[in-house]
Protein backbone atom coordinates (compact mmCIF):
# COMPACT_ATOMS: atom_id res chain seq x y z
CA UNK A 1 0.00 0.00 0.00
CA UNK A 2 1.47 3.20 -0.75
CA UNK A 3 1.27 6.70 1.65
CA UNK A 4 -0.33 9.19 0.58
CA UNK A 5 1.66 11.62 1.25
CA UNK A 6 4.60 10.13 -0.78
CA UNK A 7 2.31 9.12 -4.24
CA UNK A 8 3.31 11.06 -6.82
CA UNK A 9 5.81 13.68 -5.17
CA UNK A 10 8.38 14.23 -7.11
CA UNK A 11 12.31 13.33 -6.26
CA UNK A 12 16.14 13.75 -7.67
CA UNK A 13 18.63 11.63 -6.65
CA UNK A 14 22.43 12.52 -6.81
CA UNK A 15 24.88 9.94 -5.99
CA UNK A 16 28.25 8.82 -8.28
CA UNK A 17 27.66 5.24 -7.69
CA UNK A 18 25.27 4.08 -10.76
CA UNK A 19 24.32 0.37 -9.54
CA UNK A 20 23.43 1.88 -6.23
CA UNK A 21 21.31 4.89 -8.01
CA UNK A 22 19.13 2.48 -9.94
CA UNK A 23 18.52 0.76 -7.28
CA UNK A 24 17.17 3.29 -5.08
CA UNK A 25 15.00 4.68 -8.37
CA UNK A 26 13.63 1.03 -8.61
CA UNK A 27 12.49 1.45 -4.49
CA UNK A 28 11.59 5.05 -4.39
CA UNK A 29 9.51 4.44 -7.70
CA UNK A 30 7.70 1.00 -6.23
CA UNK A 31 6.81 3.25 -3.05
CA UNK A 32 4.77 5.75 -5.36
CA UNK A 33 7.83 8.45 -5.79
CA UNK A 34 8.40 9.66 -8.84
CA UNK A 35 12.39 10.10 -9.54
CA UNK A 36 12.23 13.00 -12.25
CA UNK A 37 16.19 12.67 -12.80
CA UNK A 38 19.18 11.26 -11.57
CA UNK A 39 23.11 12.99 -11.57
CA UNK A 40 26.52 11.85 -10.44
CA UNK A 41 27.47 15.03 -8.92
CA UNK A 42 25.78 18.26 -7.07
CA UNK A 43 27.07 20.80 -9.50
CA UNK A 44 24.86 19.25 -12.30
CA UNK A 45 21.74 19.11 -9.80
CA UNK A 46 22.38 22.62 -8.64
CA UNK A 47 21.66 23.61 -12.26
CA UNK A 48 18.91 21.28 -12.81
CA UNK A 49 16.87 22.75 -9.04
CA UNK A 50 17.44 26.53 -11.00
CA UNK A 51 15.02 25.94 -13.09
CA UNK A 52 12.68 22.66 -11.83
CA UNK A 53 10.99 21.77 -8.78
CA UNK A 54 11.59 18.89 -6.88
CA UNK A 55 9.51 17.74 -3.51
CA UNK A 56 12.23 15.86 -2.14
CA UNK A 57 16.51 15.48 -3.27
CA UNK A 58 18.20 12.38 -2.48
CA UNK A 59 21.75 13.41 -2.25
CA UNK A 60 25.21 10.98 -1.03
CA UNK A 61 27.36 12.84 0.84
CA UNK A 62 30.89 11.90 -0.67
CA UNK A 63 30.62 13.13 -4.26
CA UNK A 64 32.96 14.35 -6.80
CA UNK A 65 33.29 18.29 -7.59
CA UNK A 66 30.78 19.23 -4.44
CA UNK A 67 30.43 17.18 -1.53
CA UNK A 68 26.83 16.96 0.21
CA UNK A 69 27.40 19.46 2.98
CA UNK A 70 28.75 22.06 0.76
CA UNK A 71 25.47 20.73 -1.92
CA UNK A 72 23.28 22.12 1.12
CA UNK A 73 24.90 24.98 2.04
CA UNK A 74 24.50 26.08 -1.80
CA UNK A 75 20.40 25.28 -1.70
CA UNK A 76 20.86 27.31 1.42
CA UNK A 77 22.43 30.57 -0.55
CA UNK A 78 20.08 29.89 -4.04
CA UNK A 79 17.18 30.15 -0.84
CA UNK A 80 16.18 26.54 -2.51
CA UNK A 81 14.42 24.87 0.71
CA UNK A 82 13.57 20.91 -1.10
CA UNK A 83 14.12 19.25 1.92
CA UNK A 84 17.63 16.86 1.26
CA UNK A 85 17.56 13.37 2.64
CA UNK A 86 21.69 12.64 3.06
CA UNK A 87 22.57 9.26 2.15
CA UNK A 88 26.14 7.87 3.43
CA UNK A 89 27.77 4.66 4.45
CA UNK A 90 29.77 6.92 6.68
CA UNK A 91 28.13 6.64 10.53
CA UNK A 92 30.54 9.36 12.26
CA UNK A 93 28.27 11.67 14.48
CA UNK A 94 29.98 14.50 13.75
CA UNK A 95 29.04 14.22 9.84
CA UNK A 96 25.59 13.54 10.73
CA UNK A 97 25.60 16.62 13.17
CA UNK A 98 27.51 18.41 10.22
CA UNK A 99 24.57 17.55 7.75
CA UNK A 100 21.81 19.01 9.92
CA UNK A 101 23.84 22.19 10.57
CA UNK A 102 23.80 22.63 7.03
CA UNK A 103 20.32 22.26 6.44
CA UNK A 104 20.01 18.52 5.73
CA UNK A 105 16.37 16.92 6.72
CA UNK A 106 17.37 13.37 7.02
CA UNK A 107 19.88 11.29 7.16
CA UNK A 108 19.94 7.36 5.86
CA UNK A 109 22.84 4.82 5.57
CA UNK A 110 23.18 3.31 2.35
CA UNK A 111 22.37 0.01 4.07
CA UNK A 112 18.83 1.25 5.18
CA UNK A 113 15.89 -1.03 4.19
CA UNK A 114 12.34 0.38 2.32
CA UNK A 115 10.85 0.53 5.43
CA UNK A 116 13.36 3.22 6.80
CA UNK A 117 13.17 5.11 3.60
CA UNK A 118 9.36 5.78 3.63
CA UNK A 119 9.72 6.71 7.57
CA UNK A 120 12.46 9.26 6.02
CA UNK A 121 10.16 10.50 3.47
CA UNK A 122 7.00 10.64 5.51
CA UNK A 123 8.99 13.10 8.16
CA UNK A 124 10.48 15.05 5.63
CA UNK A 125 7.96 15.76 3.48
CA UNK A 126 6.23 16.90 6.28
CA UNK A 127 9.09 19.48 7.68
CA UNK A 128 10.41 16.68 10.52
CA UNK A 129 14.04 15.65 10.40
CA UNK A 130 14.90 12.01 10.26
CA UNK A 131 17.82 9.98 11.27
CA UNK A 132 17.97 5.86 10.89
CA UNK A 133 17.64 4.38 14.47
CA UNK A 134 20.50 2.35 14.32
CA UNK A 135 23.07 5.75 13.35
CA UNK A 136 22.07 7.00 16.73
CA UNK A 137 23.03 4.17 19.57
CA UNK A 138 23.98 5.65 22.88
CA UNK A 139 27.72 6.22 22.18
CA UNK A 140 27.06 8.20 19.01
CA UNK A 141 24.06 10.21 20.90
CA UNK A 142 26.84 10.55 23.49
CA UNK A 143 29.35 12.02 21.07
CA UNK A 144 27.06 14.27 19.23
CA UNK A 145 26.06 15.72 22.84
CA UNK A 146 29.70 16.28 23.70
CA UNK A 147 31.56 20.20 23.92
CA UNK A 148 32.32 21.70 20.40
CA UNK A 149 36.15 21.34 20.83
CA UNK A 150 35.56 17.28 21.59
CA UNK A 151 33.40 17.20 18.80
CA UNK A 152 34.89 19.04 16.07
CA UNK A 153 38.34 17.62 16.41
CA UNK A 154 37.34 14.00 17.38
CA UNK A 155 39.08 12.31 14.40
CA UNK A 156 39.47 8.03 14.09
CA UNK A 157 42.48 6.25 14.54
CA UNK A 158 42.37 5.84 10.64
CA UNK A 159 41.44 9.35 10.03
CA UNK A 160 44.86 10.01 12.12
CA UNK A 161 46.48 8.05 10.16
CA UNK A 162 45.62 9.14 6.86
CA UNK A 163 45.71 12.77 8.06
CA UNK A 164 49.73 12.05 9.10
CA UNK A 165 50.51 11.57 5.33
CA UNK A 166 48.29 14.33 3.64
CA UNK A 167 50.94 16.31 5.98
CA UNK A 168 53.39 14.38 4.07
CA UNK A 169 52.16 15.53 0.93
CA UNK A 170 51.65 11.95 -0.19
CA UNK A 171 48.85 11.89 -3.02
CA UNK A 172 45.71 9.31 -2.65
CA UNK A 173 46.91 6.67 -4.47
CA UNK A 174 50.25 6.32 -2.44
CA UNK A 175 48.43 6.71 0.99
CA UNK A 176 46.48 3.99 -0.28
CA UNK A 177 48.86 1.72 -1.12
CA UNK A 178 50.23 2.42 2.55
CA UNK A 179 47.74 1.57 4.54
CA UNK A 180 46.29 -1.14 2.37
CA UNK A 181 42.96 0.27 1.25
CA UNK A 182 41.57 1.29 -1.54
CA UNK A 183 41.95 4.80 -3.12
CA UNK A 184 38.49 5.03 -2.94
CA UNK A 185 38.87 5.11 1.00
CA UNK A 186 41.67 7.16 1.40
CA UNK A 187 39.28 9.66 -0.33
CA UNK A 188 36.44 9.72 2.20
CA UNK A 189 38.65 10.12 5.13
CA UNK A 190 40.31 13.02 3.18
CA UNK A 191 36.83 14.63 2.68
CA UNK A 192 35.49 13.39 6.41
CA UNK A 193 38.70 14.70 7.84
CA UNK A 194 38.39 17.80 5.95
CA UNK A 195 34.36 18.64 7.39
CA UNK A 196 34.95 17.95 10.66
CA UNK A 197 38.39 20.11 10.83
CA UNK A 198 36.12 22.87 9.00
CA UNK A 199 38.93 23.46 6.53
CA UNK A 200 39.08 23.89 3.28
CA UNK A 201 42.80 24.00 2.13
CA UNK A 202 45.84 21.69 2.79
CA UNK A 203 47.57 24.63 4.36
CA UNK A 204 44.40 25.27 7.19
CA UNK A 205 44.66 21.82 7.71
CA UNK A 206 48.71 21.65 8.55
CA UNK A 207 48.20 24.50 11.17
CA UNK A 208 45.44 23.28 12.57
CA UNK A 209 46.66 19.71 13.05
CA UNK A 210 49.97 21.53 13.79
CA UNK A 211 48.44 23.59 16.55
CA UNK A 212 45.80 20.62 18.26
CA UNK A 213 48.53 18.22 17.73
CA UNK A 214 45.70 16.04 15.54
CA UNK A 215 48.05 13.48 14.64
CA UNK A 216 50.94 11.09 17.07
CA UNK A 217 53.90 12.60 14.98
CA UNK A 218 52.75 16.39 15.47
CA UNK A 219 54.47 18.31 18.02
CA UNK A 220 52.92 21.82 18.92
């Protein structure tokens, strides 16, 4: 049975990963959405939400060319208000706090089930925010809820790591060949580490590790 309040809104979804794009079109359609068009990066959608009217955007939040924070904080400028639903295998509280900041509605792992999407979509379409259950168990309430310093500068063991050779001026593909994971990953933690430092240049981010000593080899 489909909800009313879903049949027949209209949706885009912008994500890089194809396989994963159809298949989200095939669920969102089945549900009574209807998926008007599809992009692999923000820039392209940006243009497209100029000049068309969406209900609802679908949008992954490690992209190519414009990640999904800095997707919302454009809407935000262009005074587009669609309400976003974030989609991410990332779980990290402080990119899920980051989203919201932003202007995100909702927030869904990549793993969530058709049930979990139509509880997103019936709270967003009707101005609530949404996050999946199982992104907000006690420790991750608990870190969301800690001070803004803790928060903001709360980077992973891995993150650490990666961030030690980005100091290095090693490029992705060496990193990853490091560490023994794919480029693919070193390229998430680079954007991850990169939102929640809340820096935008490799030079911000030396000082700043520099000066919080963010990484075991940094001395202040």
């Amino acid at each position: 049975m489909k909800s009313e309040i879903i049949n027949g809104k209209s949706a885009i979804i912008i994500d890089d990963h194809l396989l994963f794009t159809n298949g989200l079109t095939g669920i969102l359609e089945d549900i009574g959405l209807k998926v008007h068009s599809t992009f692999s990066n923000a820039k392209d959608a940006i243009t497209y939400l100029k000049n068309q009217n969406v209900d609802i955007i679908f949008s992954d939040i490690n992209m190519p060319i414009m990640d999904g924070i800095q997707f919302c904080k454009r809407l935000k400028k262009l005074q587009i208000e669609t309400p976003v639903i974030m989609l991410s295998m990332y779980e990290d509280a402080n990119i899920i706090k980051e989203s919201f900041n932003h202007g995100a509605a909702g927030y869904l792992s990549k793993n969530s089930d058709r049930d979990e999407i139509i509880k997103a979509l019936t709270n967003c379409l009707n101005g609530k925010e949404f996050v999946n259950k199982n992104l907000l168990k006690e420790d991750k309430i608990s870190s969301v809820n800690k001070d803004k310093y803790q928060t903001k500068y709360s980077l992973s063991t891995r993150e650490r790591e990666v961030l030690e050779h980005i100091l290095n001026d090693e490029k992705n593909s060496a990193i990853a060949g490091l560490l023994k994971i794919s480029k693919r990953t070193v390229e998430t933690h680079r954007k991850n580490i990169m939102v929640k430092l809340d820096v935008k240049t490799p030079v911000a981010l030396a000082q700043l590790a520099i000066k919080h000593k963010l990484t075991t080899n940094l001395k202040g």
